[in-house]
N, C-alpha and C. Protein backbone atom coordinates (compact mmCIF):
# COMPACT_ATOMS: atom_id res chain seq x y z
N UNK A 1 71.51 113.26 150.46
CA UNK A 1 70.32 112.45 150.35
C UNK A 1 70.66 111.10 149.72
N UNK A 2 69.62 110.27 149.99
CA UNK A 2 70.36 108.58 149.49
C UNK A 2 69.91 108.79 147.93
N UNK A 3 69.23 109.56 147.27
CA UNK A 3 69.38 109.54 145.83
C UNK A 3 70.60 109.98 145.08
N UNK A 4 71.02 110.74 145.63
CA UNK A 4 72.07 111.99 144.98
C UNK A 4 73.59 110.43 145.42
N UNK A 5 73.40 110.05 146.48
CA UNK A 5 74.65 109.13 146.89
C UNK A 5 74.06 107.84 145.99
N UNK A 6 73.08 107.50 145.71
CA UNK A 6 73.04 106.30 144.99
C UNK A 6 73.52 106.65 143.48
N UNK A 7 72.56 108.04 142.81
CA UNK A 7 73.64 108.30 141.38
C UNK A 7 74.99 108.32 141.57
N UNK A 8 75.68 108.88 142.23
CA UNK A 8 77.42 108.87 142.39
C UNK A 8 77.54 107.90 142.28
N UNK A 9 77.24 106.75 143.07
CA UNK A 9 77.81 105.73 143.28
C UNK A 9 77.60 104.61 141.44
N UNK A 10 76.15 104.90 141.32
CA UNK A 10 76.07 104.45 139.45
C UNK A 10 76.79 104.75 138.67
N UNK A 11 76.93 106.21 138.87
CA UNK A 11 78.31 106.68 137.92
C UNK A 11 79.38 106.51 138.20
N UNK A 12 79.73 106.39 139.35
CA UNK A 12 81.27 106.18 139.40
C UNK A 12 81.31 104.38 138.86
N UNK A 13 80.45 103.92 138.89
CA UNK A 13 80.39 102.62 138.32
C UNK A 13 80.42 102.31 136.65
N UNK A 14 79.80 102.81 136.20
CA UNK A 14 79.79 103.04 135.03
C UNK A 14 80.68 103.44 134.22
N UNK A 15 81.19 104.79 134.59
CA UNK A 15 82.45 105.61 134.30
C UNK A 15 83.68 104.45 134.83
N UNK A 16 83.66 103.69 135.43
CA UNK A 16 84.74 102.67 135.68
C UNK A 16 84.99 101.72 134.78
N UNK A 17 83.78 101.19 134.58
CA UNK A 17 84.04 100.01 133.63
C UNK A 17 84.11 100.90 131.77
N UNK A 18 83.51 102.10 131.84
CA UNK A 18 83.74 102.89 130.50
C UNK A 18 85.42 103.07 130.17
N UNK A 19 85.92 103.63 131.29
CA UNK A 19 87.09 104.14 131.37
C UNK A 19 88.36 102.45 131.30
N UNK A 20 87.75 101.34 131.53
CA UNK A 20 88.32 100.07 131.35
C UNK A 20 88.48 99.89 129.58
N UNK A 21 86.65 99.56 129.23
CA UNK A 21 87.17 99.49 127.77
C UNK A 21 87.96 100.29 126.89
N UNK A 22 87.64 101.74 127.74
CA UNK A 22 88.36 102.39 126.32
C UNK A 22 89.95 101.79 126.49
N UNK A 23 90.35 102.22 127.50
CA UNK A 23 91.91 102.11 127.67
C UNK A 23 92.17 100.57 127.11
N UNK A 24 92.74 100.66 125.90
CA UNK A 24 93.36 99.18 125.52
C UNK A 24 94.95 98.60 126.01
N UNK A 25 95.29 97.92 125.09
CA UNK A 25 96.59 97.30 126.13
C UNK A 25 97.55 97.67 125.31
N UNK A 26 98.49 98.08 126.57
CA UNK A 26 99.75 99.25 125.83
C UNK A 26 100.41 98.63 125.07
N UNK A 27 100.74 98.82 123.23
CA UNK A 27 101.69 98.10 122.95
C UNK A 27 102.59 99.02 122.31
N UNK A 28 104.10 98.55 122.40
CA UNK A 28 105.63 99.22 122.17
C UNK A 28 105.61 99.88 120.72
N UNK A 29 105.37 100.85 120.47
CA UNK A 29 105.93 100.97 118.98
C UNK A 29 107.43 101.18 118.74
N UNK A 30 107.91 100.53 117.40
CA UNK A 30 109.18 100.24 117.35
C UNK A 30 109.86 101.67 116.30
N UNK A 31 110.77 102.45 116.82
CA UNK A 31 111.29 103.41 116.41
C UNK A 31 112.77 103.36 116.37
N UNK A 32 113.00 103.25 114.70
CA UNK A 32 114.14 102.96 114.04
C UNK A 32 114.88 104.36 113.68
N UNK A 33 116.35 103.68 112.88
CA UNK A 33 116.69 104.86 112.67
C UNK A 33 115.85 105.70 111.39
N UNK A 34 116.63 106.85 111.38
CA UNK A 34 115.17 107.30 109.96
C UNK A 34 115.91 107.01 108.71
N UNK A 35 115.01 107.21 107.80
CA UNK A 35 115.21 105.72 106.38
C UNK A 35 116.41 106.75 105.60
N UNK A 36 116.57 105.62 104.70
CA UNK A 36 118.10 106.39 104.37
C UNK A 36 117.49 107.19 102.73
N UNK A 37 118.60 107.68 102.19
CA UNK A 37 118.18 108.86 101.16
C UNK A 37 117.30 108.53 100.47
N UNK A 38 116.41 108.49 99.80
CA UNK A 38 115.20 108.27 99.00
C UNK A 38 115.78 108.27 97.32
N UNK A 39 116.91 109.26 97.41
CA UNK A 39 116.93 110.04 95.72
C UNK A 39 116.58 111.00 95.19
N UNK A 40 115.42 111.48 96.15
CA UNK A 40 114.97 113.03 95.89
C UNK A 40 114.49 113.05 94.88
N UNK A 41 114.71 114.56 94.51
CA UNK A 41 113.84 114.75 93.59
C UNK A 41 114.60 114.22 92.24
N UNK A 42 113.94 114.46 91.14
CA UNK A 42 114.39 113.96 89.74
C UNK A 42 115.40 114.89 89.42
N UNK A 43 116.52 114.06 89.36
CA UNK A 43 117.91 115.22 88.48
C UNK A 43 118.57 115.10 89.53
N UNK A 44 118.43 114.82 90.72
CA UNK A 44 119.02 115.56 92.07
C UNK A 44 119.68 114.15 92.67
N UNK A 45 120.76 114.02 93.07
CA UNK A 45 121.40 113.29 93.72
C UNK A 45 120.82 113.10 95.15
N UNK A 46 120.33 113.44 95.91
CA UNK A 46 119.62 113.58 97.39
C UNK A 46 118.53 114.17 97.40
N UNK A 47 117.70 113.56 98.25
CA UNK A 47 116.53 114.10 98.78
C UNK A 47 116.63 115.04 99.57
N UNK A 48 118.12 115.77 100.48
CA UNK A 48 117.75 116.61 101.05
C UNK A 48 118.32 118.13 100.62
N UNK A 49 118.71 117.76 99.10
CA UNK A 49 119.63 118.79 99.03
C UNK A 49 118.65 120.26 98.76
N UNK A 50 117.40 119.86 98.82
CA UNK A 50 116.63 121.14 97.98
C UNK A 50 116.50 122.25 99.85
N UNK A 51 116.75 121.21 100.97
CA UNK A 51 116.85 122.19 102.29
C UNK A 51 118.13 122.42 102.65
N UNK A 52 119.01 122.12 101.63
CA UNK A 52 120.70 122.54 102.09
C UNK A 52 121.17 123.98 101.42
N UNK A 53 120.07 124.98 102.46
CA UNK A 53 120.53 126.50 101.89
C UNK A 53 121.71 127.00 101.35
N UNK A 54 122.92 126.11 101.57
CA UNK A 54 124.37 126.76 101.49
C UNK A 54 124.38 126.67 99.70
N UNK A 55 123.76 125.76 98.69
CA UNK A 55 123.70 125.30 97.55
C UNK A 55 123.09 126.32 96.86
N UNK A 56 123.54 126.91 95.86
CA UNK A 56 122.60 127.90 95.35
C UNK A 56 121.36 127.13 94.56
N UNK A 57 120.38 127.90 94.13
CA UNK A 57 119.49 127.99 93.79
C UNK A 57 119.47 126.69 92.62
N UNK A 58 120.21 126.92 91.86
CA UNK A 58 120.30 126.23 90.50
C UNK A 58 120.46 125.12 90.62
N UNK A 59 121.55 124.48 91.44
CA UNK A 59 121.84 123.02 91.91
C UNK A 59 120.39 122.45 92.99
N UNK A 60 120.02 123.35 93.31
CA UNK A 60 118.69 122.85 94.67
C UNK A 60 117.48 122.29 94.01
N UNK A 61 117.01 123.32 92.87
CA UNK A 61 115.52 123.03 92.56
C UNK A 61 115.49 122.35 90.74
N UNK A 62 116.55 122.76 90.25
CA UNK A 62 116.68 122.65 88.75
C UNK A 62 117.10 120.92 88.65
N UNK A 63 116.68 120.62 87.37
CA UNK A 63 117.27 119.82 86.50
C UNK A 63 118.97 119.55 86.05
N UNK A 64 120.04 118.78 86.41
CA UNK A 64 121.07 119.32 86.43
C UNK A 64 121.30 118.51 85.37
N UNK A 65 122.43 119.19 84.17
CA UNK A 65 122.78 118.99 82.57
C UNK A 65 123.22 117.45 83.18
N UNK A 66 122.99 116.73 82.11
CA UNK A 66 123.72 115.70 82.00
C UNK A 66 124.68 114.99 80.66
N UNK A 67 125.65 114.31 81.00
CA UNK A 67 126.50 114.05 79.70
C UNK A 67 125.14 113.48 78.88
N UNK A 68 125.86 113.60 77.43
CA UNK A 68 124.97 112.69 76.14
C UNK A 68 124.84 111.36 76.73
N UNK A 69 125.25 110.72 76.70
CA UNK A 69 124.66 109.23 77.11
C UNK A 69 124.22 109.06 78.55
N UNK A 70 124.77 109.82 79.56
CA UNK A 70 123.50 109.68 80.36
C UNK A 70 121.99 110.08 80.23
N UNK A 71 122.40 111.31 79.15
CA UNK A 71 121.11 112.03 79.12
C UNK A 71 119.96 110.93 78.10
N UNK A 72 121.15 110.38 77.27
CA UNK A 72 120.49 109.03 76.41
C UNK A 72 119.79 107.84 77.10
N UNK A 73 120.49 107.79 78.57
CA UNK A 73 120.10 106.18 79.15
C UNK A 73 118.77 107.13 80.13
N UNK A 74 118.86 108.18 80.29
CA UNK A 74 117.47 108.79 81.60
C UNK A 74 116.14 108.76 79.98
N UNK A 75 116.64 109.29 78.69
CA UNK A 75 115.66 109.39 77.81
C UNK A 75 114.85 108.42 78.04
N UNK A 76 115.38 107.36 77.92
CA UNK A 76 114.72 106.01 77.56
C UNK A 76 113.74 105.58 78.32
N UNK A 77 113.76 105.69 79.56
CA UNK A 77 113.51 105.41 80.88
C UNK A 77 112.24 106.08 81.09
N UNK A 78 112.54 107.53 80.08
CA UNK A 78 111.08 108.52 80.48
C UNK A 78 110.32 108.30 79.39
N UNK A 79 110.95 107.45 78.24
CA UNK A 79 110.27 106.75 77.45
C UNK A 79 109.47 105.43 77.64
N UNK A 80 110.07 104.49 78.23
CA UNK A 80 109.18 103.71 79.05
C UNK A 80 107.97 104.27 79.99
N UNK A 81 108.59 105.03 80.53
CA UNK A 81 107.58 105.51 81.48
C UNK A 81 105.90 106.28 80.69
N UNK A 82 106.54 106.73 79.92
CA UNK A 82 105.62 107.46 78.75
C UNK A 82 104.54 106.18 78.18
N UNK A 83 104.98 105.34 77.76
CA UNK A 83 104.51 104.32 77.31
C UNK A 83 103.42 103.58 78.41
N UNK A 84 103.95 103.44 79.70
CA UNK A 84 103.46 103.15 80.79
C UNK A 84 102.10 103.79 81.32
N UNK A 85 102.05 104.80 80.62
CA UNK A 85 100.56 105.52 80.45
C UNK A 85 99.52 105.29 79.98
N UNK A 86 99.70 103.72 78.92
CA UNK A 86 98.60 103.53 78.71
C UNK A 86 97.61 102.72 79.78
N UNK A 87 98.15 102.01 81.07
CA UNK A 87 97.52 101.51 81.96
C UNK A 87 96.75 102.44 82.48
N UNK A 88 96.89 103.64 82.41
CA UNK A 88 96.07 105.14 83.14
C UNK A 88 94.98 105.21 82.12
N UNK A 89 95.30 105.13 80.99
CA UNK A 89 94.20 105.52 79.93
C UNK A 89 93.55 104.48 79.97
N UNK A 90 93.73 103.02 79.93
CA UNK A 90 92.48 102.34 79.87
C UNK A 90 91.43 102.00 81.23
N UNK A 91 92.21 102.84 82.22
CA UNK A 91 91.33 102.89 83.75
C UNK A 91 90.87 104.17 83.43
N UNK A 92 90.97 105.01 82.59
CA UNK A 92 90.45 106.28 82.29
C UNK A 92 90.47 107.33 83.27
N UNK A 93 91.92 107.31 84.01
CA UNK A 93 92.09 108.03 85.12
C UNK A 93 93.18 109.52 84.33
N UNK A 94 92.09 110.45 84.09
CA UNK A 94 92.62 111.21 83.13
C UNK A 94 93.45 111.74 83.83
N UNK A 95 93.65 112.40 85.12
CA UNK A 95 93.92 113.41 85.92
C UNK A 95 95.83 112.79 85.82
N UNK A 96 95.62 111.44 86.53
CA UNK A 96 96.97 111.03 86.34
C UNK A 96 97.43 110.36 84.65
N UNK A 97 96.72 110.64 83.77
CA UNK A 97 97.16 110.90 82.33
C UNK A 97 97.97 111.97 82.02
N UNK A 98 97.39 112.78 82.47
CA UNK A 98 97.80 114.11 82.25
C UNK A 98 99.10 114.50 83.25
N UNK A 99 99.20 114.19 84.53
CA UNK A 99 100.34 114.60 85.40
C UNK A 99 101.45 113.81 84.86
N UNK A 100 101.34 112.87 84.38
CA UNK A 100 102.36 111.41 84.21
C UNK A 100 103.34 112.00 82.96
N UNK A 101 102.47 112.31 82.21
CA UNK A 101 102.44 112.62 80.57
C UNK A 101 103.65 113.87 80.66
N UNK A 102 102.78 115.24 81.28
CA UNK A 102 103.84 115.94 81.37
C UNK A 102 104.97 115.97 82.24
N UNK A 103 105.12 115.48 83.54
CA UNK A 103 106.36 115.03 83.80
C UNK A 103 107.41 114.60 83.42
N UNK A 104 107.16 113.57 82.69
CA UNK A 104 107.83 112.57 82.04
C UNK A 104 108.46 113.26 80.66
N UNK A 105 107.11 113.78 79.97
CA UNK A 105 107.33 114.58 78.90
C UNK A 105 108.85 115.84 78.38
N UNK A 106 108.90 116.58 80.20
CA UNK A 106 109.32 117.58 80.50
C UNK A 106 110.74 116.74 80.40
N UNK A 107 111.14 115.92 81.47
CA UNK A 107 112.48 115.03 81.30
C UNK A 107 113.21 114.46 80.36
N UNK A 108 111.51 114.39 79.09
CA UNK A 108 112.24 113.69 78.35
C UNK A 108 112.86 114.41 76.73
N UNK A 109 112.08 116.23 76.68
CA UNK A 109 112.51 117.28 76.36
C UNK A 109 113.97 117.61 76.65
N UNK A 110 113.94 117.61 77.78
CA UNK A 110 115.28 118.09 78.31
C UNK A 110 116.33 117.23 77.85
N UNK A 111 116.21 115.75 78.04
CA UNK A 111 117.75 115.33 78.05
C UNK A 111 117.45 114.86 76.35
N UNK A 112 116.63 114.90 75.37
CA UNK A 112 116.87 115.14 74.10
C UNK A 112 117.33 116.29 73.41
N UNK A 113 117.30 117.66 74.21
CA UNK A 113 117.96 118.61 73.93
C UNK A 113 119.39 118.50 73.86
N UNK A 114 119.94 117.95 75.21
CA UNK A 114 121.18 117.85 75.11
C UNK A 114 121.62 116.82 74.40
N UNK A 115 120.75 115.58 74.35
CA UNK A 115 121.50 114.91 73.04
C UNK A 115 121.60 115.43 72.00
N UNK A 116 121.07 116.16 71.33
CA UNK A 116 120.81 116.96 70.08
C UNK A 116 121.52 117.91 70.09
N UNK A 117 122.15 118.30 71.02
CA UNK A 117 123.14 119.33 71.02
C UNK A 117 124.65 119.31 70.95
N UNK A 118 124.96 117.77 71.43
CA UNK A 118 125.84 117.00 71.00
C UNK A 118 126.23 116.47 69.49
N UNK A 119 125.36 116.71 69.10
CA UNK A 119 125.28 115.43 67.46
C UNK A 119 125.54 116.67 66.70
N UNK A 120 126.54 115.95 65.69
CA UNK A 120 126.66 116.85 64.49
C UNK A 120 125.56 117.59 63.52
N UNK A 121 125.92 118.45 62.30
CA UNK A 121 124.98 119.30 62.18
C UNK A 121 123.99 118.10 61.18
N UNK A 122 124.36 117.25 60.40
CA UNK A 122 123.26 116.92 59.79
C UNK A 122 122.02 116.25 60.90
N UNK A 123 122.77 115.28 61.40
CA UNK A 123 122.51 114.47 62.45
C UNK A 123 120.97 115.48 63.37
N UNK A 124 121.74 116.47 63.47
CA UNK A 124 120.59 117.70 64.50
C UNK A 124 119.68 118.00 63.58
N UNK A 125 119.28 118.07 62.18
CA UNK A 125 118.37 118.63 61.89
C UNK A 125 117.03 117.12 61.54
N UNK A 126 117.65 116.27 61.60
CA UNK A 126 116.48 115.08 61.67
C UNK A 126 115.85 114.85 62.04
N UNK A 127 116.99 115.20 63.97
CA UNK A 127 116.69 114.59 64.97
C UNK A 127 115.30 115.73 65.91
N UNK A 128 116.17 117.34 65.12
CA UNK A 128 114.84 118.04 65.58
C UNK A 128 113.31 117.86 65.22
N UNK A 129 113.35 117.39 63.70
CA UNK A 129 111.89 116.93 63.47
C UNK A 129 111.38 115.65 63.86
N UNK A 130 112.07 114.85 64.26
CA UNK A 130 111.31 113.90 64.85
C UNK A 130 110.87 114.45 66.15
N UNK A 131 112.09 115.04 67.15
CA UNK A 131 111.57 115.67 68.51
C UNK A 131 110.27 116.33 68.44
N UNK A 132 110.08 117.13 67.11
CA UNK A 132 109.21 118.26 67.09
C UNK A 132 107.90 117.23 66.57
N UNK A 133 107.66 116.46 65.84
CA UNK A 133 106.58 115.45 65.64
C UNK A 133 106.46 115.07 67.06
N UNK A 134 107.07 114.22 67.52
CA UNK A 134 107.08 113.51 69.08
C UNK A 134 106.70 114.29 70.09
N UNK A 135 106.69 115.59 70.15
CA UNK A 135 106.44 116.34 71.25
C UNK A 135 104.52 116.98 71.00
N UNK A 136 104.70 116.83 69.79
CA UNK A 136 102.75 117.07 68.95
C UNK A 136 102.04 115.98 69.21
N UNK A 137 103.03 114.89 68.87
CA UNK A 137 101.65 114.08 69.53
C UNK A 137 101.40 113.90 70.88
N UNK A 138 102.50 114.28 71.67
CA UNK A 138 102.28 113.97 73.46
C UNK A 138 101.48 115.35 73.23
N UNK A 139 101.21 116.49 73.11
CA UNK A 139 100.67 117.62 73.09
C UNK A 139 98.93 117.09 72.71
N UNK A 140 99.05 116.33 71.53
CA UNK A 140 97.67 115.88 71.32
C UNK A 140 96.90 114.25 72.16
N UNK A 141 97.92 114.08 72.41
CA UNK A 141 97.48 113.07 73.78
C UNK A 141 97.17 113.75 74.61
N UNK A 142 97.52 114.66 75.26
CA UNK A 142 97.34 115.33 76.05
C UNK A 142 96.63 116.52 76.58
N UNK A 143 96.14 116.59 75.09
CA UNK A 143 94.41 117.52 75.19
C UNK A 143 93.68 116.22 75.16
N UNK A 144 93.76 114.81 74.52
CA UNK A 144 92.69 113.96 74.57
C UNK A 144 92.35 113.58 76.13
N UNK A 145 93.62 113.57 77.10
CA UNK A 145 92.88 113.61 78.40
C UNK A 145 92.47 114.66 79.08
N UNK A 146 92.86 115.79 78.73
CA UNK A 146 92.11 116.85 78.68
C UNK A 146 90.39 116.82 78.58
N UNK A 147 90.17 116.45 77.73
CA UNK A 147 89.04 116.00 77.04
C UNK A 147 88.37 115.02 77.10
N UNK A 148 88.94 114.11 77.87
CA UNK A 148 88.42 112.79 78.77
C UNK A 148 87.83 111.85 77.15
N UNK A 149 88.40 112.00 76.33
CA UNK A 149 88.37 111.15 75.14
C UNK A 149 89.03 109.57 74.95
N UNK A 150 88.30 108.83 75.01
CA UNK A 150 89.09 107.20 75.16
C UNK A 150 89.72 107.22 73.35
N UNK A 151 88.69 107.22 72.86
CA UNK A 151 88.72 107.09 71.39
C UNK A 151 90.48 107.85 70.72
N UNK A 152 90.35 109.02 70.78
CA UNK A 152 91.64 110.10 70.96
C UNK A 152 92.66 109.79 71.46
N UNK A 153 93.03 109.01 72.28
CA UNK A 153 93.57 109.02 73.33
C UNK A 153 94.26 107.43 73.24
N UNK A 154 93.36 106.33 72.26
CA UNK A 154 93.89 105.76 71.85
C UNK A 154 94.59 105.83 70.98
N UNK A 155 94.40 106.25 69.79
CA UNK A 155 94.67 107.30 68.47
C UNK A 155 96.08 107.86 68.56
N UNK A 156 95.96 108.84 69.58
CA UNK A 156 97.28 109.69 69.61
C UNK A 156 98.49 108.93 70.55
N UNK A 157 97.95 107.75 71.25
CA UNK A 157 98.75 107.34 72.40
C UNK A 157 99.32 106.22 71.01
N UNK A 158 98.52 105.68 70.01
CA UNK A 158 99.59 104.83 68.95
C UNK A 158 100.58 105.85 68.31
N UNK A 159 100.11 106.85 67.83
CA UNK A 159 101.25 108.38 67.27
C UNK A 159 102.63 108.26 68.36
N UNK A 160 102.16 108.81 69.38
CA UNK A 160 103.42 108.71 70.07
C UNK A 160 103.86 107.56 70.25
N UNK A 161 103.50 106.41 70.24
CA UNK A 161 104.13 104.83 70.51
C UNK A 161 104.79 104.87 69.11
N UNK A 162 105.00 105.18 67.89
CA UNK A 162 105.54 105.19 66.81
C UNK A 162 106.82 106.46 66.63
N UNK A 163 106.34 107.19 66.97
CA UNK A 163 107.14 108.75 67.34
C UNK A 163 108.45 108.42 67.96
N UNK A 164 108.01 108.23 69.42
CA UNK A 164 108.97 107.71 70.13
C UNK A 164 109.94 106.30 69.76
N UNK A 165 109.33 105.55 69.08
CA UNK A 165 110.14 104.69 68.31
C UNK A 165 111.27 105.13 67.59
N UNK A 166 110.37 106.02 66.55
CA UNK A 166 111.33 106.71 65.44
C UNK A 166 112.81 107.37 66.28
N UNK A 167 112.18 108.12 67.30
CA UNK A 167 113.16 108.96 67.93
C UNK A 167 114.37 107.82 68.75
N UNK A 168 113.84 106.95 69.27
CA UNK A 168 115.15 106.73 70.35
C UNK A 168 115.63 105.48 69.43
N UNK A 169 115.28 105.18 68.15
CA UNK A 169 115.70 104.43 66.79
C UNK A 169 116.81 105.20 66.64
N UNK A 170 116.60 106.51 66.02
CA UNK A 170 117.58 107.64 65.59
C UNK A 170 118.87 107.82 66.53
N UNK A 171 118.63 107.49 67.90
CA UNK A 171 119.44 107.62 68.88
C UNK A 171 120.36 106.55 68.99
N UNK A 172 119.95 105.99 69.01
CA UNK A 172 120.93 104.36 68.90
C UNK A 172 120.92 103.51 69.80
């Protein structure tokens, strides 16, 4: 019937110029080689070593020891970084207060252990109470973002800005 042939013919019209706009104009995407090692994870020499099954366990996912003065020059670094937290606290972005804090925190436990394990005996018992002050106040910073406390949070974030002084003072 001439109705049924006149819709076809609308739609196939329609559906033509629909099927025009959508289709845009082909352009090349450019595919390089793939990017080179990143650094991986923290401690880890490569980013890919945590999928290189042949590596046991310990070298893949762990923290690997480092000499005293390296472990001295990564301290510092997670000490800056520590410090670097207060830009989080005054955007009051607790969530990354709190992830930053203990990360950093955790790294920076570790390679003061092994400095401290290095140092003679008087030397170690100083150095443990400052660690052990320094690690209370990141503990009490760290319920203040817990606690979504600005006030606190300023408070304890000067404790540890003094703490950490004391400590990587002691270090040299």
């Amino acid at each position: 019937s001439r109705r049924a042939v006149l819709g076809l013919v609308s739609a196939g019209l329609a559906g033509g110029s629909f099927v025009q706009a959508v289709l845009a104009e082909a352009k090349s995407i450019k595919v390089g080689p793939p990017p080179a090692p990143s650094g991986g994870l923290g401690g880890t020499l490569n980013s890919d070593e945590a999928r290189d099954l042949k590596l046991p366990l310990k070298e893949r996912f762990y923290l690997q020891p480092l000499s005293p003065t390296q472990a001295a020059a990564r301290a510092k670094e997670s000490a800056k970084d520590i410090l670097g937290v207060k830009a989080l606290i005054d955007k009051k972005a607790w969530p990354y207060v709190q992830n930053d804090l203990r990360l950093k925190a955790s790294y920076l436990r570790f390679d003061l252990n092994t400095i401290i394990s290095a140092k003679p005996k008087p030397e170690k018992t100083t150095l443990k109470e400052l660690t052990k002050k320094l690690f209370e106040t990141i503990d009490n910073l760290d319920h203040a973002a817990k606690i979504k406390s600005s006030p606190e949070a300023e408070k304890y974030f000067a404790a540890t800005k003094s703490a950490l002084d004391d400590v990587l003072a002691k270090l040299g």
